[in-house]
Protein backbone atom coordinates (compact mmCIF):
# COMPACT_ATOMS: atom_id res chain seq x y z
CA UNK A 1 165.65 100.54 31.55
CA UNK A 2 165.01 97.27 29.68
CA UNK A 3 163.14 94.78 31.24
CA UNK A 4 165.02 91.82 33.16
CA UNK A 5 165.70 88.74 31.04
CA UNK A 6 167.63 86.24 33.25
CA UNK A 7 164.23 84.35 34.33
CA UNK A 8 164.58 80.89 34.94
CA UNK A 9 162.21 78.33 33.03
CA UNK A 10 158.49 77.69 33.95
CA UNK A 11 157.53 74.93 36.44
CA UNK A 12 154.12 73.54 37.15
CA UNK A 13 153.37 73.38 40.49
CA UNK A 14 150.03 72.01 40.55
CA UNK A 15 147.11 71.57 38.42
CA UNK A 16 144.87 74.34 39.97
CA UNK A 17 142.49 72.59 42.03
CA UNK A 18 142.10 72.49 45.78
CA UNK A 19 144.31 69.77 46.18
CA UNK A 20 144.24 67.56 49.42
CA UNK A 21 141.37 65.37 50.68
CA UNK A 22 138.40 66.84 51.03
CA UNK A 23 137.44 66.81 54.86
CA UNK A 24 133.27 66.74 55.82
CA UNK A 25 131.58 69.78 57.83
CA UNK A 26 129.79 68.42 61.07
CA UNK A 27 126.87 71.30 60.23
CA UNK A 28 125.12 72.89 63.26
CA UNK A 29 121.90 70.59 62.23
CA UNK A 30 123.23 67.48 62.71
CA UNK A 31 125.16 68.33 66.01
CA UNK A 32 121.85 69.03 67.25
CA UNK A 33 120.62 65.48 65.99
CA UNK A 34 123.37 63.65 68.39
CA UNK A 35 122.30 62.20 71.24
CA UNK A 36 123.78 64.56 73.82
CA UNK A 37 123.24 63.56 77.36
CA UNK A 38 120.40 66.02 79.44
CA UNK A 39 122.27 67.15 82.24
CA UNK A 40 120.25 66.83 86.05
CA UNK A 41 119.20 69.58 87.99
CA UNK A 42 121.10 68.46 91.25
CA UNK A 43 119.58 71.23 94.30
CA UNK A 44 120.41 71.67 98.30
CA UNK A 45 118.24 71.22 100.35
CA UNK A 46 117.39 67.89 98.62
CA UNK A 47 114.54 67.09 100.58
CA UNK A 48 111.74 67.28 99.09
CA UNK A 49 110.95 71.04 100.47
CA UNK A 50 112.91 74.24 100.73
CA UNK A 51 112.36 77.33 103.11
CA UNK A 52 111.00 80.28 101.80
CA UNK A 53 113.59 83.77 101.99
CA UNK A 54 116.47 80.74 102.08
CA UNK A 55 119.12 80.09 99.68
CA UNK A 56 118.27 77.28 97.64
CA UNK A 57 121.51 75.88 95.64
CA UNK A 58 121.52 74.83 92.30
CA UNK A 59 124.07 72.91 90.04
CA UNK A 60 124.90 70.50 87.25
CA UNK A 61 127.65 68.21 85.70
CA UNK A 62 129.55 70.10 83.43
CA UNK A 63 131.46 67.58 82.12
CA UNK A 64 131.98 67.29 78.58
CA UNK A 65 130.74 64.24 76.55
CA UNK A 66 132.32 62.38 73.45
CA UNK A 67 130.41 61.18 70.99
CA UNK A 68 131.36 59.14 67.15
CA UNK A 69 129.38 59.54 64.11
CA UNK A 70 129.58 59.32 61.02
CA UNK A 71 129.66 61.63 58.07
CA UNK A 72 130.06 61.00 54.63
CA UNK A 73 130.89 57.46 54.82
CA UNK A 74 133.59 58.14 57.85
CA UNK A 75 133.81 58.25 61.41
CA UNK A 76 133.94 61.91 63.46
CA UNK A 77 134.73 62.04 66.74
CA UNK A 78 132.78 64.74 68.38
CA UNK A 79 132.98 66.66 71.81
CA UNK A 80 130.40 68.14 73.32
CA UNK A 81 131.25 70.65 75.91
CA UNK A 82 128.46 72.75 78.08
CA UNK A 83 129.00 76.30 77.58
CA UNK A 84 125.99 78.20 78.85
CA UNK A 85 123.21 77.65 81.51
CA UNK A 86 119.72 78.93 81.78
CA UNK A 87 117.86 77.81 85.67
CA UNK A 88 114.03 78.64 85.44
CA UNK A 89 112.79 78.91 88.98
CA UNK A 90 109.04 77.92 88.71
CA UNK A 91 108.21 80.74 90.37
CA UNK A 92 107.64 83.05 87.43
CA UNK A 93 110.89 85.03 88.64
CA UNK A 94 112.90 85.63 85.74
CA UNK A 95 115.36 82.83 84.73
CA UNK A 96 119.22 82.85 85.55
CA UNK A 97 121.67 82.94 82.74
CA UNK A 98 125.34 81.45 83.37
CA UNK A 99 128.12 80.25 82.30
CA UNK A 100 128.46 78.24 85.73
CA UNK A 101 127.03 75.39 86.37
CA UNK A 102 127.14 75.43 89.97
CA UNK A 103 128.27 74.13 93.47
CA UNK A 104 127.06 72.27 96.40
CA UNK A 105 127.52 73.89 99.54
CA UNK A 106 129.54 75.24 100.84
CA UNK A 107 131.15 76.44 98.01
CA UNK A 108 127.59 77.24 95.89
CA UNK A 109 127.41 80.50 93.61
CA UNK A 110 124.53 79.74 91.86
CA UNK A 111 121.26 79.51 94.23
CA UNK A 112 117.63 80.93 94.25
CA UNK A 113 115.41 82.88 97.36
CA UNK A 114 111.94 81.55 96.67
CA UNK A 115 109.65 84.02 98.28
CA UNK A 116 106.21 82.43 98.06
CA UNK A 117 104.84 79.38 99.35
CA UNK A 118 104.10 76.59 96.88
CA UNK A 119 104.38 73.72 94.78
CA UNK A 120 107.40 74.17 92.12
CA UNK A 121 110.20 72.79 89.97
CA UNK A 122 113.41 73.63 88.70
CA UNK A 123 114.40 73.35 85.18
CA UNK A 124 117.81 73.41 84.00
CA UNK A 125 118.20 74.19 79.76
CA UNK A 126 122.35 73.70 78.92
CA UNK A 127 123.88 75.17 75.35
CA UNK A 128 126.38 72.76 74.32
CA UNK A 129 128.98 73.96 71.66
CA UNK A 130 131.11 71.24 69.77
CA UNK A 131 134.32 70.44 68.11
CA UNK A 132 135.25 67.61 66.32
CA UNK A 133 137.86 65.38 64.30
CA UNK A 134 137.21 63.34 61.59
CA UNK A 135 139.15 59.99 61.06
CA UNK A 136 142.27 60.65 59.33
CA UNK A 137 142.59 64.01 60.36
CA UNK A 138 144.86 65.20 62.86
CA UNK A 139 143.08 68.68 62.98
CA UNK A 140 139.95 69.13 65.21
CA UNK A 141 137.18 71.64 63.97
CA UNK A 142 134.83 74.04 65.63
CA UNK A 143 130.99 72.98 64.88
CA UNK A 144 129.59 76.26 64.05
CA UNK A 145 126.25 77.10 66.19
CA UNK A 146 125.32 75.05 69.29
CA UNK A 147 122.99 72.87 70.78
CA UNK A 148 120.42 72.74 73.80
CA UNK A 149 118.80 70.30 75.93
CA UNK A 150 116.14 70.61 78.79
CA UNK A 151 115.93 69.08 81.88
CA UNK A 152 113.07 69.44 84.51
CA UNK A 153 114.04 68.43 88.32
CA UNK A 154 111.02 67.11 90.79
CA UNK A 155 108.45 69.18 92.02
CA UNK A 156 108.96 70.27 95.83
CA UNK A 157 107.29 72.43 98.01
CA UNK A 158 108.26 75.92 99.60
CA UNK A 159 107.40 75.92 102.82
CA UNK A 160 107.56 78.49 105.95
CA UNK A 161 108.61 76.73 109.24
CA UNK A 162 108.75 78.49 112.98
CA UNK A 163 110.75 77.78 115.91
CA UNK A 164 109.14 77.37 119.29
CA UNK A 165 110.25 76.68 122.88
CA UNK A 166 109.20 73.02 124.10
CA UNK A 167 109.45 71.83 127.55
CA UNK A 168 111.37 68.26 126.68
CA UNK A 169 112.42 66.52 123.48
CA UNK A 170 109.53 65.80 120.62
CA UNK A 171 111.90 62.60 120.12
CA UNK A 172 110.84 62.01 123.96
CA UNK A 173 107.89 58.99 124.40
CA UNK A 174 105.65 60.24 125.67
CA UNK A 175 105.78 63.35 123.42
CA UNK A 176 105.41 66.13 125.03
CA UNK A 177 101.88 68.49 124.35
CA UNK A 178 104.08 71.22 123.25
CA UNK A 179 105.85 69.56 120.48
């Protein structure tokens, strides 16, 4: 069979190059040069102390944060979003990887036993991934890699405590020998 004839005439479409604006790449590098916020170590009991073979509770903000740069010459909106959580004890216990950030009481789910007396702090290190929009562009993008930042809570001190029966109040004046 002959070939087919009845083709219509040739149109250009385009001229072959990529065509459309060229939109700049927020690199993983220069997300981790923003100024993302450190997130606090927030803990229950905040007193100052905790009991040893208690629960003590750990959590963070894990809101997301928008920041605006600028890349090539024009203005990127960028969001910063926590994604992952690592709580180091101080204890030399290993350190807790999450994806939660947390809950006071009484709905906490992320919490420590410390089992030895002592002086000790918490420190909180948060992976942030990104996405962002550059100005013009409807579209936002995902920054590829992620960032960290470190936070270190105050030193406070594990301590035992025992009960014992008095024979009035300690709050009582005189106090009481017992007390």
């Amino acid at each position: 069979m002959p070939p087919a004839t009845d083709w219509s005439a040739w149109v250009q479409v385009d001229y072959g190059s990529c065509g459309g604006e060229v939109v700049p790449v927020l690199t993983a590098e220069e997300f981790r040069r923003l100024p993302l916020p450190v997130p606090a170590v927030h803990m229950q009991p905040d007193t100052g102390w905790v009991l040893v073979n208690k629960e003590t509770i750990v959590y963070t903000d894990p809101a997301p944060v928008t920041l605006t740069t600028q890349l090539l010459g024009r203005n990127v909106t960028v969001e910063a979003t926590p994604s992952r959580y690592t709580y180091g004890w101080g204890d030399g216990s290993d350190p807790e990887r999450t994806s939660d950030p947390g809950a006071p009481y009484p709905a906490f789910d992320v919490f420590h036993i410390y089992e030895e007396l002592g002086e000790v702090a918490i420190t909180i290190t948060t992976e942030w991934s990104g996405r962002y929009q550059v100005e013009g562009d409807p579209q936002w993008r995902d920054v590829t890699g992620t960032a960290t930042t470190t936070a270190t809570g105050p030193v406070f001190e594990v301590q035992e405590r025992r009960s014992h029966l008095v024979s009035g109040l300690c709050t009582d004046d005189p106090k009481p020998v017992d007390c």
